[in-house]
Protein backbone atom coordinates (compact mmCIF):
# COMPACT_ATOMS: atom_id res chain seq x y z
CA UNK A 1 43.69 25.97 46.46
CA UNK A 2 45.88 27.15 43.49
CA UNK A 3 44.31 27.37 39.73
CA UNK A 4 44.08 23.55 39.07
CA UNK A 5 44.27 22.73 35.23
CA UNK A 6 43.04 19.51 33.83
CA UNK A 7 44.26 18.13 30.93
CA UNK A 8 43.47 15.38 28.70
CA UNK A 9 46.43 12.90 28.04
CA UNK A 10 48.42 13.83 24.72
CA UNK A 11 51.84 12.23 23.80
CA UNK A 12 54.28 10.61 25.10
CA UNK A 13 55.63 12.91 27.91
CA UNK A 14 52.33 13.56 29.23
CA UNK A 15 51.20 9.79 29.03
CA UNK A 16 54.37 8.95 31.07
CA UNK A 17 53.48 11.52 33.36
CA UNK A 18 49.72 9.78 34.26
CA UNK A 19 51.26 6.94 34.56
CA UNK A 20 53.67 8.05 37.18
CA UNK A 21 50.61 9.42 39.33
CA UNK A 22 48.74 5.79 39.05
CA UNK A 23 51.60 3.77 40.05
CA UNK A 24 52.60 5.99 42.78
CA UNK A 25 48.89 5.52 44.00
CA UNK A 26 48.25 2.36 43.15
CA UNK A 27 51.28 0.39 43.58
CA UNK A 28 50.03 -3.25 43.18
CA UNK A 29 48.43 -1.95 39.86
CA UNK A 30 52.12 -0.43 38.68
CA UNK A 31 51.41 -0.17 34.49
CA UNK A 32 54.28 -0.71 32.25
CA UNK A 33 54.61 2.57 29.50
CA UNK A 34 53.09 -0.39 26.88
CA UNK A 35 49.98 -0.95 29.27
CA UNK A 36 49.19 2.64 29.81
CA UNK A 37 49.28 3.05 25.83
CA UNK A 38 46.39 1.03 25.55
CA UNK A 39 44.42 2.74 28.35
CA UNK A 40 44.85 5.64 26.28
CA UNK A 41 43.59 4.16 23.56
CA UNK A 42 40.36 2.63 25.10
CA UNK A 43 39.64 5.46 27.80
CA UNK A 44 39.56 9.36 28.16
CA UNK A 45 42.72 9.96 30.72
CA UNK A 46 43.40 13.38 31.97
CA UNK A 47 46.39 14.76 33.57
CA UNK A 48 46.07 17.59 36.58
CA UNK A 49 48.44 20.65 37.55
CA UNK A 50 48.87 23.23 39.73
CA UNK A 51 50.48 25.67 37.84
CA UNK A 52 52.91 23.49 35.88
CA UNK A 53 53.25 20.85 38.66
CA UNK A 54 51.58 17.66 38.34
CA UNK A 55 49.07 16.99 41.38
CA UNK A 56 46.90 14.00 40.00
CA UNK A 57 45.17 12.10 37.47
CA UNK A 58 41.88 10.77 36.27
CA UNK A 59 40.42 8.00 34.18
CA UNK A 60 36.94 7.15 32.75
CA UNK A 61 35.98 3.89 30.80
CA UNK A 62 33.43 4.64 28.66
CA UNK A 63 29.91 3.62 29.53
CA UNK A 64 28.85 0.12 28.60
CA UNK A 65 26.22 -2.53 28.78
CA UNK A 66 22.45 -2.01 28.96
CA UNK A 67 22.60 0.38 32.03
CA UNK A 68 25.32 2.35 30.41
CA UNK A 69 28.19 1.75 33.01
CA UNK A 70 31.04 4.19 33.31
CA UNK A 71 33.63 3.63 35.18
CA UNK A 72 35.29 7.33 36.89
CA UNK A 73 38.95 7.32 38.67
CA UNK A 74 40.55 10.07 40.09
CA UNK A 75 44.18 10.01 41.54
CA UNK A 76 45.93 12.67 43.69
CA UNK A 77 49.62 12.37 44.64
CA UNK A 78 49.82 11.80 48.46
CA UNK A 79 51.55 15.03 48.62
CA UNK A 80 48.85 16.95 47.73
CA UNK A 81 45.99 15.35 48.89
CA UNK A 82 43.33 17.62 50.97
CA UNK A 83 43.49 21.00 49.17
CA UNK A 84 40.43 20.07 47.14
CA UNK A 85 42.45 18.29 43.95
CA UNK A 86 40.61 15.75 44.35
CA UNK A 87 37.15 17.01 44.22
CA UNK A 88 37.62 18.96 41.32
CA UNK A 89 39.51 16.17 39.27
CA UNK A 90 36.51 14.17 40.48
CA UNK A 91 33.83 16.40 39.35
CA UNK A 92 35.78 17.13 35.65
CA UNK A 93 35.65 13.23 35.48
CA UNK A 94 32.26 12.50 36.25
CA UNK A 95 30.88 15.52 33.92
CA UNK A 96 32.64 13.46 31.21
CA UNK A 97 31.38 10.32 31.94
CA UNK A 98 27.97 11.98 32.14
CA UNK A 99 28.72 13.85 28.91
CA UNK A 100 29.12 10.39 26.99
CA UNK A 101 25.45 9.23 28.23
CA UNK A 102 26.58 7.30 31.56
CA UNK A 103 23.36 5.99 33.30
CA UNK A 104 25.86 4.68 36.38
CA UNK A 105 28.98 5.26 37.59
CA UNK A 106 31.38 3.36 39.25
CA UNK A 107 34.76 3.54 40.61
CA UNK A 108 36.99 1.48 41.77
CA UNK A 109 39.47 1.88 45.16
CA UNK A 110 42.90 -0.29 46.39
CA UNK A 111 40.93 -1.41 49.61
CA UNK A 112 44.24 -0.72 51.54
CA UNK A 113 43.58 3.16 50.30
CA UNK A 114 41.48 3.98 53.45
CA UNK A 115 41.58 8.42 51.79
CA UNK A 116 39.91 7.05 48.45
CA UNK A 117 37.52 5.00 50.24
CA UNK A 118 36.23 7.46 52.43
CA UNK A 119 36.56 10.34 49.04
CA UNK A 120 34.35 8.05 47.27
CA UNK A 121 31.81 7.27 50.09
CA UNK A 122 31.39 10.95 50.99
CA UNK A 123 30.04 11.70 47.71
CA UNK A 124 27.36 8.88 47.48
CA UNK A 125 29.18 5.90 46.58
CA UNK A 126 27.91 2.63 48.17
CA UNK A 127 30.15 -0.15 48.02
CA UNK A 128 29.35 -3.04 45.61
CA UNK A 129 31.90 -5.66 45.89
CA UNK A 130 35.05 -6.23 47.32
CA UNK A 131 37.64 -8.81 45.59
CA UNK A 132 41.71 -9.99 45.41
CA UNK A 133 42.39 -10.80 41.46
CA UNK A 134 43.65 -14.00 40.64
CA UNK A 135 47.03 -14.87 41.54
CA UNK A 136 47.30 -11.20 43.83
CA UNK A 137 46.68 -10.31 46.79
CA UNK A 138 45.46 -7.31 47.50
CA UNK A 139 41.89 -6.60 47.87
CA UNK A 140 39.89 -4.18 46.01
CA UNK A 141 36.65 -2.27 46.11
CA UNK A 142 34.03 -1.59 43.45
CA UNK A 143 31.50 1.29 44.86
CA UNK A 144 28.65 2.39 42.66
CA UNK A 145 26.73 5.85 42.34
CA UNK A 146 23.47 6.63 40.78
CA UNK A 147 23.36 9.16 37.60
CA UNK A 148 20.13 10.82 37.72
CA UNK A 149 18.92 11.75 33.72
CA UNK A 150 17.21 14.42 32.65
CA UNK A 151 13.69 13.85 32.80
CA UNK A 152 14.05 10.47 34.27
């Protein structure tokens, strides 16, 4: 695998440039350069590269709620999926969400996106609930893992 850099989302170029890896992996979820603005606002989102090419993305929504839920999504082009991008944009993401006090994290998966599913279930995921939003219709997956605390 070549020297993978992760980045977190700064300006305009690179915010453009996140939001080209989401829509091209999550189609039915395309964001329009206004609705990515305000992801950036609410959540941490990171860029990925290869040397100066862009391989993937990640996302993570702030834990919430009384069991401190974070929500962790990581994004690899097709192109360069299974050279371990994934994994480490994965693990950068989930040490963040851990960082900000997560006590569980989820993630959530395009049910037609059979590689995410199977990424996410491989590293102790367990499916939660599936769904089709209102007025859609494709079907997604929520899948939850455990964060074990120190000393708890």
């Amino acid at each position: 695998m070549t020297d993978l850099r992760i980045a977190p989302v700064e300006g305009d170029d690179m915010l453009e440039q996140w939001r080209h890896v989401h829509n091209a992996v999550v189609p039915p979820a395309a964001m329009s350069p206004s609705q990515a603005r305000v992801r950036r606002e609410r959540y941490r989102l990171e860029n990925a590269y290869a040397g100066d090419v862009l391989v993937g993305c990640s996302t993570v929504r702030p834990p919430v709620g009384e069991e401190r839920v974070a929500t962790v999504i990581a994004r690899v082009l097709p192109e360069f999926r299974r050279r371990g991008f994934g994994t480490s944009i994965y693990g950068n993401a989930l040490e963040r969400a851990r960082a900000l006090g997560a006590g569980v994290v989820e993630t959530c998966v395009l049910a037609a996106n059979g590689d995410g599913l199977r990424f996410a279930v491989r590293r102790g995921f367990v499916e939660v609930e599936r769904y089709v939003l209102d007025g859609e219709r494709d079907e997604w997956v929520d899948l939850r893992l455990r964060v074990e605390r120190p000393g708890g």
